[in-house]
Protein backbone atom coordinates (compact mmCIF):
# COMPACT_ATOMS: atom_id res chain seq x y z
CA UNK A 1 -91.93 36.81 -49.08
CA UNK A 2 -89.30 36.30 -46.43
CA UNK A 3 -86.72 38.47 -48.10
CA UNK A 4 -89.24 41.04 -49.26
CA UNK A 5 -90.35 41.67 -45.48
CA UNK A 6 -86.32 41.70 -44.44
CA UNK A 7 -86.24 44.32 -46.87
CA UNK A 8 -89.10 46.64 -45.19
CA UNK A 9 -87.94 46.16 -41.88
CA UNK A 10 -84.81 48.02 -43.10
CA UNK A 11 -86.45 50.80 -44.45
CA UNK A 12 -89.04 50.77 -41.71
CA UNK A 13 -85.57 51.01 -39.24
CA UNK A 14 -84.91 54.31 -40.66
CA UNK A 15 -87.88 55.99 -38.90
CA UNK A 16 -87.95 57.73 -35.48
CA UNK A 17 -89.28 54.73 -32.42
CA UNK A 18 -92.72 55.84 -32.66
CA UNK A 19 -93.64 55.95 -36.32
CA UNK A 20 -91.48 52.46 -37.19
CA UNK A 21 -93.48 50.50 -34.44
CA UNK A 22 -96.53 51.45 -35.69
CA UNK A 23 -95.68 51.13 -39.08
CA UNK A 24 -94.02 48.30 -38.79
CA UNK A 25 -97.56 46.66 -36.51
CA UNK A 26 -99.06 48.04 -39.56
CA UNK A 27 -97.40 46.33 -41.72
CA UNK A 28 -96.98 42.94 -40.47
CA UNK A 29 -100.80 42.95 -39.98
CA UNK A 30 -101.65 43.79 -43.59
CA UNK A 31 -98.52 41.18 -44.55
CA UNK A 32 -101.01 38.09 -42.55
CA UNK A 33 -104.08 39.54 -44.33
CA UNK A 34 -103.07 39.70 -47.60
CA UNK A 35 -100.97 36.43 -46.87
CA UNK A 36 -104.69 34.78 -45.89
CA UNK A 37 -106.20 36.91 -48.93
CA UNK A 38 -103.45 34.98 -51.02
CA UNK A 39 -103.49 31.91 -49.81
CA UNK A 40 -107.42 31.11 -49.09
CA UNK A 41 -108.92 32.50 -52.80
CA UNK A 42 -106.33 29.87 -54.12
CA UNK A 43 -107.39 27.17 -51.98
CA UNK A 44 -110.83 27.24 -53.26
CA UNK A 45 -110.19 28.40 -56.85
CA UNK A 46 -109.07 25.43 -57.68
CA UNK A 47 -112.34 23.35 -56.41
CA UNK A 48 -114.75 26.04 -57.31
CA UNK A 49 -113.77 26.46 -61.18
CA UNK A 50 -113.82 22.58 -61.40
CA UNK A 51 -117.18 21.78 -59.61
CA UNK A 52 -119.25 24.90 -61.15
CA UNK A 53 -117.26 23.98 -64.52
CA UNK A 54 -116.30 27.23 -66.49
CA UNK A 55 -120.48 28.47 -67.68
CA UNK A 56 -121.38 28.81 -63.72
CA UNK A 57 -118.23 30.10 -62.64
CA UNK A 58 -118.74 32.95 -65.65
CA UNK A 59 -122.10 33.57 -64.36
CA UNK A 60 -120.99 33.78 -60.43
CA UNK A 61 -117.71 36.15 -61.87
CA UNK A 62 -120.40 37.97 -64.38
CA UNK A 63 -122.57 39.09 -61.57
CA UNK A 64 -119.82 39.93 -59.09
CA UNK A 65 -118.61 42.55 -61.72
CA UNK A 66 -122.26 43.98 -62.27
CA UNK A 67 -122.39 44.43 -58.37
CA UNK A 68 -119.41 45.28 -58.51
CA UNK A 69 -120.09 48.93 -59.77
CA UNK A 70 -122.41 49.44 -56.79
CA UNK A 71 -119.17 48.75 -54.16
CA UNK A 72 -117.48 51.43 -55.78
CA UNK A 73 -120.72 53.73 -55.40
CA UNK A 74 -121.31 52.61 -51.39
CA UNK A 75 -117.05 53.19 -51.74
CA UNK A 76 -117.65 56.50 -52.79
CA UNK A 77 -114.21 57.53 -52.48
CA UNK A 78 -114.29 57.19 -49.09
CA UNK A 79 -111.67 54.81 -48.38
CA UNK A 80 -109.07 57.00 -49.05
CA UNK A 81 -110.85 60.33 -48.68
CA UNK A 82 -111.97 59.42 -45.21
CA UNK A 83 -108.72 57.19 -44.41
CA UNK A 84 -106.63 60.61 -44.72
CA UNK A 85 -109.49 63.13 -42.42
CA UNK A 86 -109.10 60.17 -39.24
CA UNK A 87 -105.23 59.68 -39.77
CA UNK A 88 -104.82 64.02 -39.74
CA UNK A 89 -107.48 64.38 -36.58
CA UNK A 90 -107.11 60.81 -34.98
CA UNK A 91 -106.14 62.59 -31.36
CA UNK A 92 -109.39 64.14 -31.43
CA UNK A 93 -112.35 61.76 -30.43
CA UNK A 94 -115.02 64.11 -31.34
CA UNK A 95 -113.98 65.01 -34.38
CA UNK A 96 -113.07 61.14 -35.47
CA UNK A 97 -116.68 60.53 -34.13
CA UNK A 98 -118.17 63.10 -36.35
CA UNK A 99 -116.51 62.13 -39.59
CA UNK A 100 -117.23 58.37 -38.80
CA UNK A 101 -121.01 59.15 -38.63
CA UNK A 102 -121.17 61.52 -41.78
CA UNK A 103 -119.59 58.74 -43.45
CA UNK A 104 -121.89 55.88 -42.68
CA UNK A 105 -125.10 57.94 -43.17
CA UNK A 106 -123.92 58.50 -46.60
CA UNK A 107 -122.74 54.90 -47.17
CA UNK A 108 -125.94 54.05 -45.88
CA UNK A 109 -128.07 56.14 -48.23
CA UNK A 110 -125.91 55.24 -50.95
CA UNK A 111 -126.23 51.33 -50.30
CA UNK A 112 -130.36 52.44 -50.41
CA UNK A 113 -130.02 54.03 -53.73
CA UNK A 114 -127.91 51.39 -54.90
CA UNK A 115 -130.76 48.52 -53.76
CA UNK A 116 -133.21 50.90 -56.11
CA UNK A 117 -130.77 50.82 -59.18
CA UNK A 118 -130.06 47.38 -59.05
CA UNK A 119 -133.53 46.32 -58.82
CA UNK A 120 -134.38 48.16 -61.55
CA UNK A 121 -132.06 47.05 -63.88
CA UNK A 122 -132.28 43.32 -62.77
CA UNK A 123 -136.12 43.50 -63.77
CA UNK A 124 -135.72 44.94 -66.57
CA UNK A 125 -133.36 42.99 -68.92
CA UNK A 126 -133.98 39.05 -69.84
CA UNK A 127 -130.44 38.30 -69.07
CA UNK A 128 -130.66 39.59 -65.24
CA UNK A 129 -134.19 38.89 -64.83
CA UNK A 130 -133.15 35.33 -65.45
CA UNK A 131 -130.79 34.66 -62.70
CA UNK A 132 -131.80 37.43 -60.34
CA UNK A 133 -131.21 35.30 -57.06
CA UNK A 134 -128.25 35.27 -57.79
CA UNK A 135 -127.84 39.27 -57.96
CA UNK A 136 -129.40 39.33 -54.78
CA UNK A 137 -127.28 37.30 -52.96
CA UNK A 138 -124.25 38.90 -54.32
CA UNK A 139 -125.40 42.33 -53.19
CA UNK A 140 -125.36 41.13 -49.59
CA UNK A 141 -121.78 41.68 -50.16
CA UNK A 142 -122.33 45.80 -51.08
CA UNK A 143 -124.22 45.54 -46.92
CA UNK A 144 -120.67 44.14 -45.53
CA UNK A 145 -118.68 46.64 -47.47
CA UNK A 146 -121.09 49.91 -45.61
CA UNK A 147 -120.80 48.19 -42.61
CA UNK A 148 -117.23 47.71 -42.08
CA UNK A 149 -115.24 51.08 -41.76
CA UNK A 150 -111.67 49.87 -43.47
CA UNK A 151 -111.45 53.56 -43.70
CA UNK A 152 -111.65 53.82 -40.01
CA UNK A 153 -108.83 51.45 -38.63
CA UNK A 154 -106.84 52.30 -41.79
CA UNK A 155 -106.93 56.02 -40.68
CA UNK A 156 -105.92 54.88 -37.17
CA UNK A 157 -103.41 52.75 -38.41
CA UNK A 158 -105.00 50.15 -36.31
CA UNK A 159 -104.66 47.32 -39.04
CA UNK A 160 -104.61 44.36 -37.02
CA UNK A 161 -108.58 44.28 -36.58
CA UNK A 162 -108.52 44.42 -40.53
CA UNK A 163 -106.48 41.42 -40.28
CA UNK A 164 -108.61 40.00 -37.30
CA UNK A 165 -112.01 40.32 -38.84
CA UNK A 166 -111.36 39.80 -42.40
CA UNK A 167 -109.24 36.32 -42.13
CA UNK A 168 -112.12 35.33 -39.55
CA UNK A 169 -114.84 35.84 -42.29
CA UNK A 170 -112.72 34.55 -44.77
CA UNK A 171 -111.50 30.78 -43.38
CA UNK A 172 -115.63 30.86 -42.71
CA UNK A 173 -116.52 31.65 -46.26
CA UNK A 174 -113.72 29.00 -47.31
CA UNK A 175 -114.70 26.21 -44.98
CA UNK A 176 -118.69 26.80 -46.02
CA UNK A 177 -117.28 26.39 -49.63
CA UNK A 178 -116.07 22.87 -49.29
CA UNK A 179 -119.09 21.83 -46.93
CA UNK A 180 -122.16 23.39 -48.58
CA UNK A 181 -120.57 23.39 -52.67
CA UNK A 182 -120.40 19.71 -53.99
CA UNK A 183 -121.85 19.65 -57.66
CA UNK A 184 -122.46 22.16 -60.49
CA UNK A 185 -126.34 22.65 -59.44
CA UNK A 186 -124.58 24.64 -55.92
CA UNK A 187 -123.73 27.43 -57.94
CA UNK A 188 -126.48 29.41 -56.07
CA UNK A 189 -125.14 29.41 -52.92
CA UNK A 190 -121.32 30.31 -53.42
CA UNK A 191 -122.85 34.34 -53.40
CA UNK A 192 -124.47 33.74 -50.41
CA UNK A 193 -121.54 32.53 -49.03
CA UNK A 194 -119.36 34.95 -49.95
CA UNK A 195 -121.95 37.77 -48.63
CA UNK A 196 -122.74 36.33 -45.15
CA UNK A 197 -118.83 36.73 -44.55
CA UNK A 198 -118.77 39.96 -45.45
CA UNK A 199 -121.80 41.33 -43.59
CA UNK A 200 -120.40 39.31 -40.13
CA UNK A 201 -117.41 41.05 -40.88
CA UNK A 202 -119.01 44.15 -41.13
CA UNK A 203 -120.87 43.96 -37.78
CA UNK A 204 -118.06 42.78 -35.61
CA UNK A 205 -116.28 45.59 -36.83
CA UNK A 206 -118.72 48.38 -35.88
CA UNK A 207 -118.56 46.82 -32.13
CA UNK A 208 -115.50 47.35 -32.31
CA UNK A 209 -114.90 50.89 -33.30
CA UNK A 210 -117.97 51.78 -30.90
CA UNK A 211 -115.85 49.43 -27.93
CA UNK A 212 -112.60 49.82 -27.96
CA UNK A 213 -112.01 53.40 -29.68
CA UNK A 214 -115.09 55.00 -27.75
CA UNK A 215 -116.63 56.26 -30.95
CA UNK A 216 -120.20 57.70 -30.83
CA UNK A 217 -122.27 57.91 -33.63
CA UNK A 218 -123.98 61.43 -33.84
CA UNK A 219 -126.26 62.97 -35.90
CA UNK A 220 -123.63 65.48 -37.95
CA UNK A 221 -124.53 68.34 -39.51
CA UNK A 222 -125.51 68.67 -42.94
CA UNK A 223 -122.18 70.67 -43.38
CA UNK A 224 -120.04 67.83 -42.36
CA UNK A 225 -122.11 65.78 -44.76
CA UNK A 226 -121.63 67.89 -47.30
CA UNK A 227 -117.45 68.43 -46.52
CA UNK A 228 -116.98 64.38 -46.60
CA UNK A 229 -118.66 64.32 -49.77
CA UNK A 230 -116.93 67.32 -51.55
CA UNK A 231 -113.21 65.30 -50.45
CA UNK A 232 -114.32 61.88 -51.49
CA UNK A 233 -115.79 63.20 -54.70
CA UNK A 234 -112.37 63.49 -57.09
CA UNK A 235 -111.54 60.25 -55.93
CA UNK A 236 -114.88 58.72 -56.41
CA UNK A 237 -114.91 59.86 -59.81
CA UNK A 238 -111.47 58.29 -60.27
CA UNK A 239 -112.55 54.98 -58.88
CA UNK A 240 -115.40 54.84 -61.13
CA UNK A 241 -113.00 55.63 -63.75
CA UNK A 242 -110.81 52.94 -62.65
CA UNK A 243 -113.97 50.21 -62.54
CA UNK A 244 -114.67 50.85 -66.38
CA UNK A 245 -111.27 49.52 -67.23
CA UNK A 246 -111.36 46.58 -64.12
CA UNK A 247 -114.77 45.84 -63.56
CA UNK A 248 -116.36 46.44 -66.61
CA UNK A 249 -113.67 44.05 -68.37
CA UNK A 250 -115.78 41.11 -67.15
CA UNK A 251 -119.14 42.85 -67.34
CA UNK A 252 -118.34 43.62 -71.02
CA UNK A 253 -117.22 40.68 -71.88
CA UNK A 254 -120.76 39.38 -70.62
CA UNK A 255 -122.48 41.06 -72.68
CA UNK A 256 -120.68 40.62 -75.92
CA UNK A 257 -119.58 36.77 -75.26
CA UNK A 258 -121.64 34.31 -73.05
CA UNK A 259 -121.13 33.23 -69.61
CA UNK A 260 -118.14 30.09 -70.29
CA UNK A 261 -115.87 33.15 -72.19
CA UNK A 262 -116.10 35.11 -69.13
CA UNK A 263 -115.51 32.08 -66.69
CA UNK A 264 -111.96 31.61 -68.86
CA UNK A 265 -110.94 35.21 -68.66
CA UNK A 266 -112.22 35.42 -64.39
CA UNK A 267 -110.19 32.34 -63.40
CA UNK A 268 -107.05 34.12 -64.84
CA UNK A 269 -108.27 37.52 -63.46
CA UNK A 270 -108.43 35.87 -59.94
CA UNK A 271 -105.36 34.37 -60.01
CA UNK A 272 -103.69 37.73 -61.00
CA UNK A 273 -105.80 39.39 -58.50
CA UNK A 274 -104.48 37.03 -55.78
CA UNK A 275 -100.94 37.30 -56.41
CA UNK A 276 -101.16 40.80 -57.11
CA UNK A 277 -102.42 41.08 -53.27
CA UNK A 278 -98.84 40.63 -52.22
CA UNK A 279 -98.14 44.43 -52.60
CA UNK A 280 -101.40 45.40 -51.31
CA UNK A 281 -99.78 45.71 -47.40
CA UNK A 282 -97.11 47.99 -48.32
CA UNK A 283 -99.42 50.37 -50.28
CA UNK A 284 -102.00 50.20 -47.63
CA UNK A 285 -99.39 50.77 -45.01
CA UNK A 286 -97.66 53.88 -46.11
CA UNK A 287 -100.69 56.13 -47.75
CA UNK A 288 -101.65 57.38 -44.26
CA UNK A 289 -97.63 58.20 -43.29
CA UNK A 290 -97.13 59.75 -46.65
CA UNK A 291 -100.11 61.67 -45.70
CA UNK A 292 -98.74 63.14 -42.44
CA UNK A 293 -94.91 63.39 -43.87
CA UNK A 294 -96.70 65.59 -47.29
CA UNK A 295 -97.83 67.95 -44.69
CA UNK A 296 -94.49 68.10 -42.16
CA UNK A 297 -91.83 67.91 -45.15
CA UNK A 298 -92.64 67.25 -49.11
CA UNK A 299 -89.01 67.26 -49.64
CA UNK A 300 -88.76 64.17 -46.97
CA UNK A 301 -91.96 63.06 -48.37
CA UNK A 302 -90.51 62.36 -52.01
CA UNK A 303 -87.11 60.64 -50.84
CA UNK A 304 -89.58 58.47 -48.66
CA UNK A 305 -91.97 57.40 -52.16
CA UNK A 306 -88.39 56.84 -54.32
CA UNK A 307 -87.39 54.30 -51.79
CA UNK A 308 -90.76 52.69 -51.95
CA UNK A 309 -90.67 53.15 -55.80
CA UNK A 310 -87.64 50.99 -56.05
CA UNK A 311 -88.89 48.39 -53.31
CA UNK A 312 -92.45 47.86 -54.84
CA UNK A 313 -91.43 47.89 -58.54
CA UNK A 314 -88.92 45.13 -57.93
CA UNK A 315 -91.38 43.37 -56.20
CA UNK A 316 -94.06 43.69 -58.73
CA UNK A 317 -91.78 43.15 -61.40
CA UNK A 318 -90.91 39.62 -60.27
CA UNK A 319 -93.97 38.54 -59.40
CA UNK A 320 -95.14 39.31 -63.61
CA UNK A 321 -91.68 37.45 -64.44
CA UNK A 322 -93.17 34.64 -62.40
CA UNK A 323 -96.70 34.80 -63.73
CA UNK A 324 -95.75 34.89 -67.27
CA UNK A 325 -92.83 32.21 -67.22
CA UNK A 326 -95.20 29.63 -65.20
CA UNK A 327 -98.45 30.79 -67.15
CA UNK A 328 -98.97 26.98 -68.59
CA UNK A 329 -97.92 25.24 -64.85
CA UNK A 330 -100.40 27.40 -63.12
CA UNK A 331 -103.10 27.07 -65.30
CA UNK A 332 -103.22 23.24 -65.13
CA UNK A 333 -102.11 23.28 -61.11
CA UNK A 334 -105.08 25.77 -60.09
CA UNK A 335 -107.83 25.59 -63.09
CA UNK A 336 -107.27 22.05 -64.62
CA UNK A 337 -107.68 21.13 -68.46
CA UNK A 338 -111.03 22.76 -69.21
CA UNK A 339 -109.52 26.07 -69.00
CA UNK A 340 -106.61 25.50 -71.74
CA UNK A 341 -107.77 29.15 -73.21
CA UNK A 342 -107.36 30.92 -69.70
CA UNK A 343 -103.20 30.01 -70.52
CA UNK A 344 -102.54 33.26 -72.65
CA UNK A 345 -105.41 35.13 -70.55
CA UNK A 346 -102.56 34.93 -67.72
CA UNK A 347 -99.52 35.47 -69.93
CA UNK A 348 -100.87 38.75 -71.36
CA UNK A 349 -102.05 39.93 -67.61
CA UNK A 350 -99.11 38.76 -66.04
CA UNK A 351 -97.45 41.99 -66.42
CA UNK A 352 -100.39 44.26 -64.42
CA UNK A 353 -98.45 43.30 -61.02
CA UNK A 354 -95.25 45.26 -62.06
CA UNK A 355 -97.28 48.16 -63.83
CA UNK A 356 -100.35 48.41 -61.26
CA UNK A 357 -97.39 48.69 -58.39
CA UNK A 358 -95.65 51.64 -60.35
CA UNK A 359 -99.18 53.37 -60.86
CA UNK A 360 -100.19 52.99 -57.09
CA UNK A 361 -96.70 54.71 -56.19
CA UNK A 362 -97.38 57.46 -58.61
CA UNK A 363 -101.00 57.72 -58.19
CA UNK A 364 -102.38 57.38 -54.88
CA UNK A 365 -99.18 57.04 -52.69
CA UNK A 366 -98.40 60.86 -54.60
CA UNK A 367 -100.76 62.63 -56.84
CA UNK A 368 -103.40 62.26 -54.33
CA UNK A 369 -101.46 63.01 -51.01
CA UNK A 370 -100.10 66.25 -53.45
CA UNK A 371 -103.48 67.00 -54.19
CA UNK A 372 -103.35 66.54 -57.69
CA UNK A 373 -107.01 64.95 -57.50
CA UNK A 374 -107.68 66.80 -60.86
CA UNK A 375 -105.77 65.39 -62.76
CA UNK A 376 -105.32 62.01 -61.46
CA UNK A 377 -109.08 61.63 -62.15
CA UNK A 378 -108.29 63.07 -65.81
CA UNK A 379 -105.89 60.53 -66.57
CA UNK A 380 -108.39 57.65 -65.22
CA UNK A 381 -111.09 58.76 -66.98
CA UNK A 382 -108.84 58.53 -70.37
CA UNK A 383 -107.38 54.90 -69.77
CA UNK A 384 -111.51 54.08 -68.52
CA UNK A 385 -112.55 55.40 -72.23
CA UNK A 386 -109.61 53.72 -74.07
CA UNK A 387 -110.33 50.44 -72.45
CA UNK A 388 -113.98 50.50 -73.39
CA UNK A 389 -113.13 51.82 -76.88
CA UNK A 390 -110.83 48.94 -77.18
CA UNK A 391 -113.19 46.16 -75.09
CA UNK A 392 -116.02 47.16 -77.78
CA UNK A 393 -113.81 46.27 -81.28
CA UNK A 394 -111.27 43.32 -79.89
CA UNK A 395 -113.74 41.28 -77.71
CA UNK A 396 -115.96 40.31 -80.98
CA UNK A 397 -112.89 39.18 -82.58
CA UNK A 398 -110.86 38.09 -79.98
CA UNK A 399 -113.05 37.14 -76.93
CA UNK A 400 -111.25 37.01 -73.65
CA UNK A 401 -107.93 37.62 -75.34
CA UNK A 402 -109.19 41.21 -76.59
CA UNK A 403 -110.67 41.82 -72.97
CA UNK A 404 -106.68 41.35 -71.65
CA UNK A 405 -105.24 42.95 -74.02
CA UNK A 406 -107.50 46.09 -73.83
CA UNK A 407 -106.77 45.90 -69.78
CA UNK A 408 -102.76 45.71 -70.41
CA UNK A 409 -102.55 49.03 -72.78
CA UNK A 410 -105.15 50.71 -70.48
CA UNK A 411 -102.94 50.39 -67.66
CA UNK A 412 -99.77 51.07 -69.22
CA UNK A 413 -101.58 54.28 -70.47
CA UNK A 414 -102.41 55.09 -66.86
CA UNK A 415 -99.26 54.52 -65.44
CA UNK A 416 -96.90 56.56 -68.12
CA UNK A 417 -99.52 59.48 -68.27
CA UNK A 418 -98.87 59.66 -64.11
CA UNK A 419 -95.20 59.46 -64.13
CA UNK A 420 -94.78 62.30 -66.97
CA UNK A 421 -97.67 64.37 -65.33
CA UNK A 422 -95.45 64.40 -62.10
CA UNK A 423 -92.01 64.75 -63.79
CA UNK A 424 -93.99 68.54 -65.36
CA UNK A 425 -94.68 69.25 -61.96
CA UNK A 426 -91.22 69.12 -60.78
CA UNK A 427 -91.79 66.03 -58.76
CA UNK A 428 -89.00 63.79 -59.78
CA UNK A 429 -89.59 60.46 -58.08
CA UNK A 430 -86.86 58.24 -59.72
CA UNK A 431 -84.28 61.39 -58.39
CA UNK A 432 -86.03 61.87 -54.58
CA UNK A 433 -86.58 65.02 -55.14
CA UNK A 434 -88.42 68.50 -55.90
CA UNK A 435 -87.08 71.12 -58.43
């Protein structure tokens, strides 16, 4: 981690005074977040997958996926979408003020709808209807997401209270784990946890915006409501592309297995997940520059996104190495010997940290700042079908194996269709340059 930061302060060097101390603060902020995000998930996993044994840790990772299609409703796009209007107008208070408020009217009244859906579903099916406390208490989660504006400080590049808030909640939620979790019958209350961290989380960071950046919420127009959702819509539509190959891996797998299947192929997923966080502060760092340097020079733009290419793909590529060499090691370290079958799980996802990097380059970090929203959302809407297609006819067969498989092709699929649909547009990424 050492030399990868070394190697970011370099490029970060290159940049006029300004820009490199900001991105830079940026940077090193994200670096401690995802550091805590890294380090704290792994602290628990370990306790958590051994006390609820592997049937309630499926059923706590089964209804985090089924919620999880309701975050990227609330989502809605917005935390790019919105991320890119505050970074272009963030000199202009009223204007900030007036996108902040259309956006958290509509995350509100999509968290509303969402509370309807939900409730409707969980009452209607046995296998919901069953456990529904514990849908409940994961859905306090989809509350913390609408109430804390990532969008917001992201767009302001003012990442630090990202860092602040979240490793706050999070060393909470951890402590409460080892305190309140001691035998397999405690199951019920890791959700509840989890969702009291993020709705604390959520309100500290709406004093905050309202304190220190002297944001007002106003009632907006319904034009401005309408404008937020028109620019988040192409990417919402991606993201729920997206979830039907990420989230809907476990959610399938729930339906066609039974809860101790799922808990094998989640304790991998979460251990990918958690390395795979590594990169997450250099991706999160440079989508709002790109943004700004798209606009000033796209010819600047593109050298800037090969350099990152080359930096992020090396990293990604050996942290998979890693993954997939140590696959047995980790297993037995982190999940213990009930969770033999999670071994090849994490050998065959061990390569989504080198692919997922390349994609994130090529995707958001370009397509979207190029306004290719069209067909970036094509592309994830073809990998979302293939991975169901393929979820559907190798998970009877092949269980959690057939789940990782279909995830691996379905994001090599994403990430070759984005680098060729770039290269026909003249953008030549590997070159740094436009022809």
């Amino acid at each position: 981690m050492v030399n990868i930061n070394i190697t970011i302060e370099k490029l970060i060097n290159k940049f006029n005074s300004k820009d490199k101390k900001r991105l830079l603060s940026n940077f090193i902020s994200l670096s401690i977040l995802q550091g805590a995000n890294y380090i704290l998930p792994l602290i628990t996993l370990p306790y958590l997958v051994r006390v609820l044994e592997p049937e309630k840790y499926g059923l706590i990772a089964f209804a985090s996926s089924f919620i999880g299609y309701f975050h990227v409703l609330t989502d809605y796009g917005f935390n790019l979408s919105a991320t890119r209007e505050i970074s272009i107008n963030r000199e202009d208070v009223s204007k900030v003020s007036e996108i902040f408020s259309s956006v958290i009217i509509i995350k509100s009244l999509l968290f509303i709808l969402s509370l309807v859906i939900m409730s409707i579903i969980v009452f209607s099916f046995e296998k919901f209807r069953m456990d529904w406390i514990i849908y409940y208490m994961t859905f306090g989660t989809i509350l913390g997401q609408v109430l804390f504006p990532v969008w917001f400080f992201q767009g302001m590049e003012r990442m630090k209270y990202i860092t602040f808030l979240n490793i706050t909640s999070k060393l909470i939620s951890t402590v409460a784990i080892f305190v309140f979790i001691h035998k397999t019958s405690d199951y019920i209350y890791v959700p509840l946890i989890n969702s009291l961290g993020y709705i604390l989380s959520g309100v500290f960071a709406l004093l905050i915006v309202f304190r220190d950046f002297e944001i007002k919420f106003i009632i907006p127009h319904f034009k401005s409501l309408k404008h937020q959702l028109k620019e988040g819509w192409y990417i919402f539509i991606s993201t729920v592309a997206i979830s039907l190959y990420t989230i809907s891996n476990t959610f399938i797998l729930g339906l066609l297995t039974n809860n101790t299947i799922v808990g094998y192929y989640a304790a991998a997923e979460k251990i990918i997940k958690a390395v795979q966080g590594l990169i997450g502060p250099v991706s999160q760092t440079i989508y709002p520059y790109i943004s700004k340097l798209v606009i000033e020079s796209k010819e600047n733009s593109v050298k800037f996104i090969r350099k990152m290419t080359f930096l992020i793909g090396y990293i990604g590529f050996m942290i998979s190495c890693i993954l997939f060499l140590l696959a047995s090691f980790i297993v037995n370290i982190l999940l213990g010997k009930e969770y033999m079958p999670s071994i090849l799980v994490l050998r065959i996802l061990a390569f989504l940290p080198f692919i997922i990097a390349l994609s994130n380059i090529f995707g958001i970090q370009t397509m979207l700042n190029f306004n290719y929203k069209k067909a970036f959302s094509r592309i994830l809407i073809g990998a979302s079908i293939i991975n169901i297609v393929l979820s559907f006819a190798l998970i009877p067969f092949y269980k959690e194996i057939g789940t990782s498989i279909a995830v691996l092709i379905s994001e090599i699929f994403v990430t070759t269709s984005m680098f060729f649909y770039l290269q026909s547009k003249g953008i030549r990424i590997l070159e740094g340059k436009i022809v």
